[in-house]
Structures are given as C-alpha cells and as structure tokens.
C-alpha atoms as a PDB file:
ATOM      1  CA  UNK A   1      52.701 -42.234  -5.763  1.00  0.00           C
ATOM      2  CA  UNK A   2      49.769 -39.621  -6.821  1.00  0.00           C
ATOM      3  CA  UNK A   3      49.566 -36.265  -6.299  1.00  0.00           C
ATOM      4  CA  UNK A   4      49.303 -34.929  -2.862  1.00  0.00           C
ATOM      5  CA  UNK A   5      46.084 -33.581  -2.143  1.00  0.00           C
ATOM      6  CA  UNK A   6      45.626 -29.562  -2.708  1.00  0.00           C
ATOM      7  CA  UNK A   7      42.923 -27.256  -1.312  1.00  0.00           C
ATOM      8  CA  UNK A   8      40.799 -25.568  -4.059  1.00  0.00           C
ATOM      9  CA  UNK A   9      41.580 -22.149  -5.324  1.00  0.00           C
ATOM     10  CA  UNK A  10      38.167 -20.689  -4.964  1.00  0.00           C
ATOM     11  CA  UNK A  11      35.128 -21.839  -3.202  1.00  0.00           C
ATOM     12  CA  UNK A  12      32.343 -24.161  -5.587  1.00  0.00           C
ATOM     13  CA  UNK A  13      29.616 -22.851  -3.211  1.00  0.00           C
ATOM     14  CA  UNK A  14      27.650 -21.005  -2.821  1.00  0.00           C
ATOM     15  CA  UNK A  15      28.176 -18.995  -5.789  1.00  0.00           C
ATOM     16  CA  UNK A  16      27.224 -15.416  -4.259  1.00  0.00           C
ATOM     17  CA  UNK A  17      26.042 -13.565  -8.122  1.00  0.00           C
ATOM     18  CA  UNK A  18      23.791 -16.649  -8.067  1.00  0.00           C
ATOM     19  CA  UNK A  19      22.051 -15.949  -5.129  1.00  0.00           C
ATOM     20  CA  UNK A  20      21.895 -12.270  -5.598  1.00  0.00           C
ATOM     21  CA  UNK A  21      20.618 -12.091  -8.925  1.00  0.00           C
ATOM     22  CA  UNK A  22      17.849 -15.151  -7.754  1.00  0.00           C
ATOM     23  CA  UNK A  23      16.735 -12.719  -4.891  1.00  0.00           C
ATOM     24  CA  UNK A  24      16.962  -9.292  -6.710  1.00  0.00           C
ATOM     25  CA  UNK A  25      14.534 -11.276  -9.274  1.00  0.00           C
ATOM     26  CA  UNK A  26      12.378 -13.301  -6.788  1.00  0.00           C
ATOM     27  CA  UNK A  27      11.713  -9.729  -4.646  1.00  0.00           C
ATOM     28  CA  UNK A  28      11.350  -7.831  -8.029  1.00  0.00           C
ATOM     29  CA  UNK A  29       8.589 -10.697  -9.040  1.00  0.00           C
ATOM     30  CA  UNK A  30       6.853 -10.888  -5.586  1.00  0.00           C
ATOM     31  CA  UNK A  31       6.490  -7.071  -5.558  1.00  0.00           C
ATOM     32  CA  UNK A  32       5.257  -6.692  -8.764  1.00  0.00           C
ATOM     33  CA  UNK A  33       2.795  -9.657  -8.531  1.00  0.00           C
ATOM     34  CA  UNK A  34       1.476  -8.072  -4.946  1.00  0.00           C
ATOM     35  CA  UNK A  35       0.879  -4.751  -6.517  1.00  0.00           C
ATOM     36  CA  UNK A  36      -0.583  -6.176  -9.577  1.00  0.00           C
ATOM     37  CA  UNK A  37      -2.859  -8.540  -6.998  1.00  0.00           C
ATOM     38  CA  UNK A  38      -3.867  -5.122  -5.074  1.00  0.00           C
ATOM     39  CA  UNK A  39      -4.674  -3.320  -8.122  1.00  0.00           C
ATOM     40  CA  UNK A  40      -6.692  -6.258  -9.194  1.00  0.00           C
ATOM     41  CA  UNK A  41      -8.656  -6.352  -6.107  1.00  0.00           C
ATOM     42  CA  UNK A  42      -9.233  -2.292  -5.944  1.00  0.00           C
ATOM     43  CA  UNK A  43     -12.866  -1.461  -7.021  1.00  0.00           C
ATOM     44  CA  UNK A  44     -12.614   2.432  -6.969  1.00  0.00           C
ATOM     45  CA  UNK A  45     -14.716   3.935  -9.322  1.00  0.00           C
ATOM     46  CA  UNK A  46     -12.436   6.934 -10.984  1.00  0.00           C
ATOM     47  CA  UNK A  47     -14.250   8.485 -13.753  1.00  0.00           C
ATOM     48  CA  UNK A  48     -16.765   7.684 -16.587  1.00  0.00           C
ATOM     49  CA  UNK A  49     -14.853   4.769 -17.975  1.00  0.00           C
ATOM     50  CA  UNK A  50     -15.039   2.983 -14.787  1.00  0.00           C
ATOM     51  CA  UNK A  51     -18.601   3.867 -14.405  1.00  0.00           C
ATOM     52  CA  UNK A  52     -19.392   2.353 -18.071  1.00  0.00           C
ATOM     53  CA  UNK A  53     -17.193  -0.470 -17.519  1.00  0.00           C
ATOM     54  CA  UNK A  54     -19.415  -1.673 -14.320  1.00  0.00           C
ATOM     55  CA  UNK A  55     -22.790  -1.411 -15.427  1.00  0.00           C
ATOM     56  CA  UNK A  56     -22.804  -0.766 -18.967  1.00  0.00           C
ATOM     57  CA  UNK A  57     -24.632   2.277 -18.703  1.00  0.00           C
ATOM     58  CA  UNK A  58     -24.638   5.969 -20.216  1.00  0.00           C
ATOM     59  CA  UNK A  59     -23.377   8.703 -17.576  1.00  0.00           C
ATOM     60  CA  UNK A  60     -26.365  11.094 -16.435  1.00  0.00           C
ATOM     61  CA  UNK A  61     -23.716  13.368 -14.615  1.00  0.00           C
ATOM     62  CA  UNK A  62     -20.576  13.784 -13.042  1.00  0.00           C
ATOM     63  CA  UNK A  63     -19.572  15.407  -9.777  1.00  0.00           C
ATOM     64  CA  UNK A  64     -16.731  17.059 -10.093  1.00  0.00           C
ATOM     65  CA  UNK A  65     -13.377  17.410  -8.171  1.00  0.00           C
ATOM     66  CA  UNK A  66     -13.572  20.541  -5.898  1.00  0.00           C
ATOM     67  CA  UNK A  67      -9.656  20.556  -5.029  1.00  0.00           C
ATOM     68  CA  UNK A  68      -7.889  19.899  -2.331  1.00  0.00           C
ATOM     69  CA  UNK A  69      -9.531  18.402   1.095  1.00  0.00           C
ATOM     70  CA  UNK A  70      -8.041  20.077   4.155  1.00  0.00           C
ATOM     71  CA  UNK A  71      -6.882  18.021   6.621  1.00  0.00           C
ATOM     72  CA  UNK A  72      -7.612  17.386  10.058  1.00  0.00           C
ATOM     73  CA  UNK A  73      -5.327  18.052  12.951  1.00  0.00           C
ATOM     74  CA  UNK A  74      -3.626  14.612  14.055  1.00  0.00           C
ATOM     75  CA  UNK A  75      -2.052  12.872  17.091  1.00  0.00           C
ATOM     76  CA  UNK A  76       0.580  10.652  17.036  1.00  0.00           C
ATOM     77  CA  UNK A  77      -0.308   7.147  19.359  1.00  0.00           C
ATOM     78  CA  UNK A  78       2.387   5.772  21.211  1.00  0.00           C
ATOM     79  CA  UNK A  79       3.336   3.140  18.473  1.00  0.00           C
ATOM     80  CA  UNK A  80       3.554   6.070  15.909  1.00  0.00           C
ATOM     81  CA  UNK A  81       0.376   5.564  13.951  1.00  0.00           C
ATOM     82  CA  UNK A  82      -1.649   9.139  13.368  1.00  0.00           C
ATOM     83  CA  UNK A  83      -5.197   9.208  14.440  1.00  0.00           C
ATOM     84  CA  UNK A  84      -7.842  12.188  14.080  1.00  0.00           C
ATOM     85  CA  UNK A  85      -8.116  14.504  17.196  1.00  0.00           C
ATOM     86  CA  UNK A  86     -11.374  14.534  17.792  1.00  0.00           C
ATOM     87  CA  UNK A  87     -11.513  17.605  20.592  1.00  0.00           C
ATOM     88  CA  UNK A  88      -9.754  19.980  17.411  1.00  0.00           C
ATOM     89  CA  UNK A  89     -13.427  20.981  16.383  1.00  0.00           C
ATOM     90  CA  UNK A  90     -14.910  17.964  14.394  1.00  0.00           C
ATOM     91  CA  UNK A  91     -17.068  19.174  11.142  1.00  0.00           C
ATOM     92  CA  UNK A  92     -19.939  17.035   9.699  1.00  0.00           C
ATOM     93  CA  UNK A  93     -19.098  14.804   6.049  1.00  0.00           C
ATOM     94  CA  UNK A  94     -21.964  16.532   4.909  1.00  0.00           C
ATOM     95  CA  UNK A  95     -23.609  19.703   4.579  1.00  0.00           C
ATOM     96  CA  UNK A  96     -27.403  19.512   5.834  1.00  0.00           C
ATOM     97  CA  UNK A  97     -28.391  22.206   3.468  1.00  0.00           C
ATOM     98  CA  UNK A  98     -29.652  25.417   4.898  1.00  0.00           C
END
C-alpha cells in the first residue's frame, strides 16, 4: 500500500509577494509612462530656451513675471468642482490703456 494522501502545507497559488510586487511595478510603470506622455504632449513655452528651441530664433525681449495673480472668488457646484463667480465684480484680462 502507498502513502495515504496528505493536504499541502502551504498554498502553491497564488503566490501573494508575486502579485504585489507585479502591481506595485505595473502602477509605478503606468504612472510614470502617463506623466512622461503628458509632459511630452505639453507645448508651454517657459522661457528663452523654449522660445529658441521652437523657432530657432534670437529673443527680441522678454516679459517678465509680475508675481503672484490674485484669485477670483469661487463657488463650489453641486458635484464639488469650483467655478468663477461671475456676480463678485468681474475685471477685464487686459488693460485698455488709458
């Protein structure tokens, strides 16, 4: 006669490390390839460099940086987004001159 037949000590699967360390690394990948994808696609212009590195030409002048922009009064929407208040006194983007 054999053996009689024994139940395992441990479970052969699913090996739980495994499939931690796969997602930790596939989440860690798809982030980093979805930011580098964004940052890709992002055609800011920033300062001279950028400037140069678009149309190959010298820099007649630079605006500069005034500090910080104030911000308008919001509103919260019902599904928690924040949108301008328009009745809070709106101002014009630009000055007319004058």
């Amino acid at each position: 006669m054999m053996d009689e037949p024994n139940l395992p000590e441990a479970p052969s699967s699913p090996k739980r490390s495994v499939f931690v360390t796969g997602g930790l690394a596939a989440g860690l990948g798809l982030g980093l390839l979805i930011v580098g994808l964004l940052e890709y696609l992002d055609t800011a212009v920033r300062n001279e460099r950028d400037i140069w590195a678009f149309t190959k030409l010298p820099t007649l002048g630079v605006i500069a940086f005034a500090g910080e922009q104030t911000a308008e009064p919001t509103k919260r929407s019902w599904f928690g987004r924040r949108t301008p208040d328009l009745a809070a006194g709106t101002k014009p983007l630009m000055n007319a001159g004058g």
